[in-house]
Protein backbone atom coordinates (compact mmCIF):
# COMPACT_ATOMS: atom_id res chain seq x y z
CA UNK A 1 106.15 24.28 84.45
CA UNK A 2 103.12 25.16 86.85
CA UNK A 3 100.80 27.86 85.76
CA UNK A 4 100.94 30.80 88.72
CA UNK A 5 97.04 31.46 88.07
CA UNK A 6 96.12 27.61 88.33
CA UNK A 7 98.45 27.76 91.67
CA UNK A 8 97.00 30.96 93.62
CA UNK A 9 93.10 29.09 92.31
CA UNK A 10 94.53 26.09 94.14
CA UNK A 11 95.13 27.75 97.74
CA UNK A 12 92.08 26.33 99.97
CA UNK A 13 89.61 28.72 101.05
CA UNK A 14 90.87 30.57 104.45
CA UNK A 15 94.50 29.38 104.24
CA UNK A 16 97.16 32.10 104.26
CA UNK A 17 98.16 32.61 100.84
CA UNK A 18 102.18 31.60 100.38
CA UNK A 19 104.74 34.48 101.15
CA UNK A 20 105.69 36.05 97.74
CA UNK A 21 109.27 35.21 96.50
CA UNK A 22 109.88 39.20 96.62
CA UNK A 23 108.74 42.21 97.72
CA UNK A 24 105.23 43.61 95.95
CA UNK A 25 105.00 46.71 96.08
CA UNK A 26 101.81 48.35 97.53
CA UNK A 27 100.48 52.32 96.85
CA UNK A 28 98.81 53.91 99.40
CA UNK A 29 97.73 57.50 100.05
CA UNK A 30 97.61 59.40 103.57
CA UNK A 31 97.42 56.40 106.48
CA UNK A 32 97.36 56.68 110.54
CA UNK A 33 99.20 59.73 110.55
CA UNK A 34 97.03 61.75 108.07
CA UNK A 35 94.02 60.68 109.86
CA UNK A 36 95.25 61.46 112.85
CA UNK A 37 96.00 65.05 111.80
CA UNK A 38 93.13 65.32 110.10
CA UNK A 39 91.54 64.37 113.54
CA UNK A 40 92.89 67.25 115.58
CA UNK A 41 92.37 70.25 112.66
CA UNK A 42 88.39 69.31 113.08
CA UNK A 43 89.06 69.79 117.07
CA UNK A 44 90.87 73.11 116.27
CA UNK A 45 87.80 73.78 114.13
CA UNK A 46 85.77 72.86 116.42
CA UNK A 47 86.89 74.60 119.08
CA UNK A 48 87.00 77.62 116.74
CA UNK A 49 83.65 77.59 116.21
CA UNK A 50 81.54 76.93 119.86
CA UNK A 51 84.54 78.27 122.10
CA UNK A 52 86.65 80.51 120.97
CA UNK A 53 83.80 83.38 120.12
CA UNK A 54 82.93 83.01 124.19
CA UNK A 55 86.23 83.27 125.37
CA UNK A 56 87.87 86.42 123.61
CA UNK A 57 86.71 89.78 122.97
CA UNK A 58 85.03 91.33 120.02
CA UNK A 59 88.35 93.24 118.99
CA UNK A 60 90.12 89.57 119.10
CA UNK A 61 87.46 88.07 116.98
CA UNK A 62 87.89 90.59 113.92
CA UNK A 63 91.42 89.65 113.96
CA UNK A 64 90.81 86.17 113.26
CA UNK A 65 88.37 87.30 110.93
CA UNK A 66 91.56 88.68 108.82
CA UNK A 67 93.42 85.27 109.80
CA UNK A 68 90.93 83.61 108.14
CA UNK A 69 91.30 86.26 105.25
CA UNK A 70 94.87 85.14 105.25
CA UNK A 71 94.27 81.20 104.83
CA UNK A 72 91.95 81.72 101.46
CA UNK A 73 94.58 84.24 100.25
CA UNK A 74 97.30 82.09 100.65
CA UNK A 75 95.69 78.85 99.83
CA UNK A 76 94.24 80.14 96.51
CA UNK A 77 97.78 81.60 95.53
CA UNK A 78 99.01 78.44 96.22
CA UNK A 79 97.12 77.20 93.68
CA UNK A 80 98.53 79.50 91.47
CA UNK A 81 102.13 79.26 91.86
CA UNK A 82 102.42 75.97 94.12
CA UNK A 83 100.37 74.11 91.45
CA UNK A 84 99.63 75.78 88.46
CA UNK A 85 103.35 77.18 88.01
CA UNK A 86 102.12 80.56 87.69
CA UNK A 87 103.37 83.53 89.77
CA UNK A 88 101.22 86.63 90.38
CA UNK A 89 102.05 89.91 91.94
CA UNK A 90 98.48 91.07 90.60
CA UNK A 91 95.77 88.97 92.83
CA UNK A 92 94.93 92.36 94.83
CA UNK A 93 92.91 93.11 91.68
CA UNK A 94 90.59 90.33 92.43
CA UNK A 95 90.61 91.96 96.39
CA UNK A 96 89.71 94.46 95.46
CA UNK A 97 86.91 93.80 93.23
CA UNK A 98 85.23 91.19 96.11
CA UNK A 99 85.65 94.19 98.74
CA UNK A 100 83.79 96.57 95.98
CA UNK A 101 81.04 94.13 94.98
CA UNK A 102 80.26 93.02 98.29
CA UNK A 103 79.07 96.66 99.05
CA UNK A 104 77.19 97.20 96.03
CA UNK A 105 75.07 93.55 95.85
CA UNK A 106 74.84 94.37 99.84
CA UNK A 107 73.67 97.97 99.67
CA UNK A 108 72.50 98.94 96.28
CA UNK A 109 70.95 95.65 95.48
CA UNK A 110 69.64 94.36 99.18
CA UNK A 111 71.51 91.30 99.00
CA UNK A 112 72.15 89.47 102.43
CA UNK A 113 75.71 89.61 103.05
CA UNK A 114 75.81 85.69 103.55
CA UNK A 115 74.64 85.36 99.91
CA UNK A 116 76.64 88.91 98.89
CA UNK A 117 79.84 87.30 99.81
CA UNK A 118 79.70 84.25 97.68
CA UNK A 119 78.30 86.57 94.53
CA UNK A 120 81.34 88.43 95.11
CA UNK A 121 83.74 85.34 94.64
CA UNK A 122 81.68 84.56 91.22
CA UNK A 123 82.34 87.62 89.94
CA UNK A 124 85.79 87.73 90.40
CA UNK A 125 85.69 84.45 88.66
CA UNK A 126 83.85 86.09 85.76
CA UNK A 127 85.77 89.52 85.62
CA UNK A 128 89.07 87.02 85.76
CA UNK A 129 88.00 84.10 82.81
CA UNK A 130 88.40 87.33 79.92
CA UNK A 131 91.41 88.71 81.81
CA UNK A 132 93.20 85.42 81.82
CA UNK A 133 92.93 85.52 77.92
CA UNK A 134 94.95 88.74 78.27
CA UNK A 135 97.78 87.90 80.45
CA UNK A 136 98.08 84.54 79.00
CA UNK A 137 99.94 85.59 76.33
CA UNK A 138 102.67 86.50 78.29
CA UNK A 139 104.71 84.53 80.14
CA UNK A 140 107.48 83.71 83.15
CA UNK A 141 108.55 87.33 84.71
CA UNK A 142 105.98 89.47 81.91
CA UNK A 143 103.02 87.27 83.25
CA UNK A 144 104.02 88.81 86.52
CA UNK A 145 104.44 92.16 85.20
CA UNK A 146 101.54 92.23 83.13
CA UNK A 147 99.28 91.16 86.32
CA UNK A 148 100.50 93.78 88.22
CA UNK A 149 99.78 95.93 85.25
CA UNK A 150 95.94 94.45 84.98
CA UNK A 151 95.46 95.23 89.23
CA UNK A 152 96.25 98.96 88.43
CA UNK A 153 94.16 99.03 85.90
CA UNK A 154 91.47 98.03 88.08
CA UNK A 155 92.48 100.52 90.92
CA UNK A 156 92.73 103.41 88.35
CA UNK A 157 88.94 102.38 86.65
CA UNK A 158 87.50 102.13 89.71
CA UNK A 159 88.34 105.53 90.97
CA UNK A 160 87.03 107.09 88.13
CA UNK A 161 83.32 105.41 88.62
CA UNK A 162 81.39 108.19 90.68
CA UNK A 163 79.08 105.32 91.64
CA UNK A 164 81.72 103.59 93.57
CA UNK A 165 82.44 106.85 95.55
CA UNK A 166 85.86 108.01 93.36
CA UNK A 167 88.88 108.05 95.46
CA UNK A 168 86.82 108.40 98.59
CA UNK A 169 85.58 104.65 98.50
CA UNK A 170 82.32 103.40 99.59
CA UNK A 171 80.73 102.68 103.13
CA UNK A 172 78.79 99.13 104.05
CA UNK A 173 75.76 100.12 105.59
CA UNK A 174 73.84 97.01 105.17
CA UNK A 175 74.29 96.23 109.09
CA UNK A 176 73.40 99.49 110.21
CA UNK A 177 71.33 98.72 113.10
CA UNK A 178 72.52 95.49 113.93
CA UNK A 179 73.87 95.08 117.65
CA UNK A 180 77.61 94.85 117.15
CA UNK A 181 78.11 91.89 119.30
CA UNK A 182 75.67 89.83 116.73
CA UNK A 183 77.59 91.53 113.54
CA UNK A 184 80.91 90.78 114.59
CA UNK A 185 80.10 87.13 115.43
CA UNK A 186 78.33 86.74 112.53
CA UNK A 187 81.32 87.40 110.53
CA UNK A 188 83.38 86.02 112.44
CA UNK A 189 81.29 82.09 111.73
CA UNK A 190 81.19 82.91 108.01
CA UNK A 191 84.65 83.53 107.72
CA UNK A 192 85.54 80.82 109.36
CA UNK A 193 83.03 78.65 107.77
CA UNK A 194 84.21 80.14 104.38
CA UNK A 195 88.03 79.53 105.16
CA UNK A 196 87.68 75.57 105.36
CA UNK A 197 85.15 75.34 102.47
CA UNK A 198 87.98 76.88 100.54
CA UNK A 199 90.73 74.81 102.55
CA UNK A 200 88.73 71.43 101.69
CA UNK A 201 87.78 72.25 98.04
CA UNK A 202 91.60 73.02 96.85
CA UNK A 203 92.43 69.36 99.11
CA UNK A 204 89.45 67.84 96.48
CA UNK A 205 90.62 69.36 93.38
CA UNK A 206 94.19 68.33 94.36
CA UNK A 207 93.36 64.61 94.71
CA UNK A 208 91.43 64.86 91.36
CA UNK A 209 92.15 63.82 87.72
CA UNK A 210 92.50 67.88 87.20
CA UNK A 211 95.01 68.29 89.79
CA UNK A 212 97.67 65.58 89.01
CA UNK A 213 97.17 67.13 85.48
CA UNK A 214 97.92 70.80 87.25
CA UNK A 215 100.76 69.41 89.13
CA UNK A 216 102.17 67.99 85.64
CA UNK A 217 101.85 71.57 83.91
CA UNK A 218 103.87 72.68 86.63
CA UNK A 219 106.40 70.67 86.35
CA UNK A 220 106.63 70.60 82.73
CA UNK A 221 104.20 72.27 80.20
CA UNK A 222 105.86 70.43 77.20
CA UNK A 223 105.25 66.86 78.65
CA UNK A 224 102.34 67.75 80.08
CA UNK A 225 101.00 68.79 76.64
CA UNK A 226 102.65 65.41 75.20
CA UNK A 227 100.80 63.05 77.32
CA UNK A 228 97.19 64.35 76.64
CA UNK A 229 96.92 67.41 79.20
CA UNK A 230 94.75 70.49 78.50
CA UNK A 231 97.41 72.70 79.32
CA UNK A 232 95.75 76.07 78.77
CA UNK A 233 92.19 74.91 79.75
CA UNK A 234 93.89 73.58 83.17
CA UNK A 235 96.05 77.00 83.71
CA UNK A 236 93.21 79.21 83.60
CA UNK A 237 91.09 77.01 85.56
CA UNK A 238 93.71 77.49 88.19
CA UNK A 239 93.71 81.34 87.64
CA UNK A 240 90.14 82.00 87.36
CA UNK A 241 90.07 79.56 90.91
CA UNK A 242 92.68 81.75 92.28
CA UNK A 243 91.18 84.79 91.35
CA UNK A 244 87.75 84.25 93.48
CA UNK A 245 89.42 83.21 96.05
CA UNK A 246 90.94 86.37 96.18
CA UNK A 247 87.43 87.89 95.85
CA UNK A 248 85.56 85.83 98.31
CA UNK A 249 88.75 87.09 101.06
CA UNK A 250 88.20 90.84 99.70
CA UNK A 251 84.40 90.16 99.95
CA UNK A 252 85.33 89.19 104.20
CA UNK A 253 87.55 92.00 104.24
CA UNK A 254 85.39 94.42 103.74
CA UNK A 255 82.40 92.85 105.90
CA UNK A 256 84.66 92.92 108.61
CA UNK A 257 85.90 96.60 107.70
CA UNK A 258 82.79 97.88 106.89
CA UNK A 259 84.28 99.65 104.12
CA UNK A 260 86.93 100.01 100.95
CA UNK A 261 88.88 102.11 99.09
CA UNK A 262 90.82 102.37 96.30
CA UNK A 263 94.24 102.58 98.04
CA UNK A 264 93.61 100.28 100.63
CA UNK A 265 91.65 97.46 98.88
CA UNK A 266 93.93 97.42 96.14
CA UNK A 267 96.97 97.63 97.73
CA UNK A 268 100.27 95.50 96.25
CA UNK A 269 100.81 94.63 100.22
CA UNK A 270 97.80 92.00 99.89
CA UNK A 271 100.09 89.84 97.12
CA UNK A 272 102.78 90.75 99.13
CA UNK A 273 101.06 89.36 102.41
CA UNK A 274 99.94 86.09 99.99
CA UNK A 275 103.85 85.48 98.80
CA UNK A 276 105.21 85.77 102.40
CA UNK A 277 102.45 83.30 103.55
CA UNK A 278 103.04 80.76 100.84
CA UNK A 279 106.42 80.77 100.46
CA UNK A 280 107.25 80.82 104.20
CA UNK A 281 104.96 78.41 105.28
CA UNK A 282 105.77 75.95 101.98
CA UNK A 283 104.69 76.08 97.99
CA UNK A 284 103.40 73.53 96.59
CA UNK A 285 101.28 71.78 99.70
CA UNK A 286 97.95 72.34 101.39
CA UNK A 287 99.47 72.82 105.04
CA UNK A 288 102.07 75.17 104.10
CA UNK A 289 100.01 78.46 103.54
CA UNK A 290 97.58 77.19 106.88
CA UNK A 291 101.36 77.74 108.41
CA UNK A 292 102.74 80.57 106.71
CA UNK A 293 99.29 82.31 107.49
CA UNK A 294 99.41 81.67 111.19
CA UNK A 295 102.65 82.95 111.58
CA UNK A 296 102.17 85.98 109.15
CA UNK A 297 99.02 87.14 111.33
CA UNK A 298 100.92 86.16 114.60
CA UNK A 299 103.94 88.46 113.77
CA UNK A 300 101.37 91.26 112.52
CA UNK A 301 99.95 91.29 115.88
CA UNK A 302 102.87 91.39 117.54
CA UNK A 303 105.07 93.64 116.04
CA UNK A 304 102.58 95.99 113.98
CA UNK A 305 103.16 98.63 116.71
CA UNK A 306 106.63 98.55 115.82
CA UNK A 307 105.85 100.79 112.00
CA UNK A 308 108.60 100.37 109.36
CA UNK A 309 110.18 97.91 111.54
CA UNK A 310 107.43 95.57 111.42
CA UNK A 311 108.26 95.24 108.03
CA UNK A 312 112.05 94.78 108.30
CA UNK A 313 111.42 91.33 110.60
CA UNK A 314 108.67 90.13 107.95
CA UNK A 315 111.58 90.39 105.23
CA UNK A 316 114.30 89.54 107.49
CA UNK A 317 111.81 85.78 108.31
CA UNK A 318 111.24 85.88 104.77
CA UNK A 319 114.92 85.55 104.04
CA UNK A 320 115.82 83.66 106.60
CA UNK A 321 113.55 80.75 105.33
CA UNK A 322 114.58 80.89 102.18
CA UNK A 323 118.12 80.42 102.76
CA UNK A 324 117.59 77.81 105.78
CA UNK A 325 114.25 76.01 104.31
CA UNK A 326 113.68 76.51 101.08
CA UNK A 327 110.65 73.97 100.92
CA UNK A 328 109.26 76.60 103.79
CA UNK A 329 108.33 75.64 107.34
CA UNK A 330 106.25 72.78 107.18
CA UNK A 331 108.59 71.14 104.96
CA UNK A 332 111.43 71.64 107.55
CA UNK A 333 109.22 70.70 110.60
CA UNK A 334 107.08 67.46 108.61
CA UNK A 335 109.50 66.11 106.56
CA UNK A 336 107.28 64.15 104.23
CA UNK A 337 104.33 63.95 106.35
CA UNK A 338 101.02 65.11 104.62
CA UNK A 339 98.32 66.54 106.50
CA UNK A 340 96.08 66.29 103.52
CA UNK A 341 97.32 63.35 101.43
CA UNK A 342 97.41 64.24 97.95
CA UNK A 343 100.10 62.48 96.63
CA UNK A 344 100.46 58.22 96.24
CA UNK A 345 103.33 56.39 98.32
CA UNK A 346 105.02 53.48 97.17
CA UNK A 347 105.67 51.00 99.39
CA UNK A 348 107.31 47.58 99.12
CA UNK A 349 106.52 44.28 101.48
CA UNK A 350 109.81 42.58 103.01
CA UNK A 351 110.46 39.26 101.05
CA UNK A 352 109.04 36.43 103.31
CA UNK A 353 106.20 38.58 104.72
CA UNK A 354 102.34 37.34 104.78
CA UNK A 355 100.49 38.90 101.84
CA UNK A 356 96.68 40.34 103.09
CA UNK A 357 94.62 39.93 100.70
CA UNK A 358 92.64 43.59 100.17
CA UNK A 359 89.22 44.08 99.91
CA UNK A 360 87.10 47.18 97.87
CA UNK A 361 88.15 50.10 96.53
């Protein structure tokens, strides 16, 4: 019998290696496709950033300041419930606590916003790493509870700090004086700036080590724990993550607003807005919340003039989805089709067919 080995060391240099007696399999991740998409986000980007701000007016550019609000809201909850299994109804407390440090490190300290806003995010982070060891030890529908519970906590503490105006909230005054034209397009390039540095950092950790181990926790905490995951260190990774995201978009909020308080910046309807936009647009995947967020500002713009029954269609599109897609929109309308790859494919070479050989990484 032939050795294989001493065969394939046989084959002449720059002959076609023989066709394999089977198919060999061959893993790939993203492709044409994915590069192609990829290829016309950066021209939405793009166009975003040196045409849009020239072609609209002032009013229409602090709307897509809170579309851009939207897209770190729902991507970081993704990352939450999509990845790490976990599902908040609490995240407004981390809102609310960018949208009241921004003022203070702004104002009180003299911070420049661009540097305030970031700050912001890392203290949600750090107010959220000594929470998590709280509502950690509860679990499934009480970890939802008991987040909920922690955000009016925050809402009740914060009124009762004279220094952060009571009930009455606080003012940004940090731009006073600046022309308006040069504030509002200011924070209009942050935000969107902002928006795909948090867009391309949860497509990084995704393709990581750390996020096939989050995806694995999801799916199963047991086996994940089995086969050598950090289970807890990974889960409140993911939370404290999903917290300053939630900070860095209350931090935008109220640079955009020029102001917070209590009832507004710690409102339940900011979760709520986060859960429509995930689980609408698709949990579990990078392009769903860029989706459900589109669509949730779209319909806000549209039918906010219409009062309670603005909120009837955003439950009645809520339900709908559910019932018709339950992997959300851009799992009805892609299929399988990943706009940021994340995931390996598997795919196997027709008997017969010319092997090319593959070179680096």
């Amino acid at each position: 019998m032939s050795d294989p080995a001493a065969d394939a060391s046989s084959v002449p240099p720059g002959s076609a290696p023989a066709s394999p007696p089977s198919g060999i399999p061959t893993v790939t991740r993203g492709g044409r496709g994915s590069l192609v998409g990829g290829g016309v986000l950066l021209l939405v980007v793009v166009l975003l950033a040196v045409v849009v701000p020239y072609v609209v007016t002032l009013g229409v550019l602090s709307s897509l300041v809170m579309l851009f609000a939207f897209v770190i809201l729902g991507t970081t909850w993704n990352l939450l419930a999509g990845y790490g299994g976990m599902v908040s109804v609490g995240q407004q407390a981390y809102v609310g606590v960018g949208g009241y440090a921004l003022i203070q490190l702004a104002d009180a300290v003299g911070a420049p916003p661009w540097l305030a806003v970031p700050a912001a995010g890392l203290i949600g982070a750090a107010i959220a790493l000594p929470t998590s060891y709280l509502v950690f030890r509860l679990a499934g529908g009480y970890f939802a509870i008991g987040t909920w519970v922690v955000a009016e906590v925050f809402r009740l503490v914060t009124m009762r700090i004279d220094g952060l105006g009571g009930g009455a909230g606080l003012s940004l005054s940090a731009f006073r004086g600046t022309d308006r034209v040069e504030r509002v397009a200011f924070v209009y390039w942050f935000a969107l700036a902002l928006m795909v540095a948090v867009v391309l950092g949860t497509y990084l950790l995704m393709r990581s080590r750390v996020g096939l181990g989050l995806t694995a926790i999801r799916d199963d905490r047991v086996a994940a724990s089995s086969l050598g995951v950090a289970v807890d260190r990974g889960r409140r990774l993911v939370y404290v993550a999903g917290s300053a995201g939630a900070a860095l978009a209350g931090a935008l909020i109220a640079l955009s607003t020029l102001g917070v308080t209590p009832g507004s910046i710690y409102s339940v309807s900011w979760t709520a807005a986060m859960i429509f936009i995930v689980v609408v647009g698709g949990i579990g995947t990078i392009e769903g919340p860029l989706v459900g967020a589109v669509l949730y500002w779209a319909l806000q713009q549209v039918l906010a003039p219409l009062g309670t029954w603005y909120l009837v269609v955003l439950g009645g599109v809520a339900v709908a989805v559910v019932l018709l897609a339950p992997r959300g929109l851009w799992g009805l309308v892609a299929g399988g089709y990943q706009l940021f790859p994340t995931t390996h494919r598997i795919h196997r070479v027709a008997a017969g067919a010319p092997v090319v050989p593959r070179t680096g990484r």
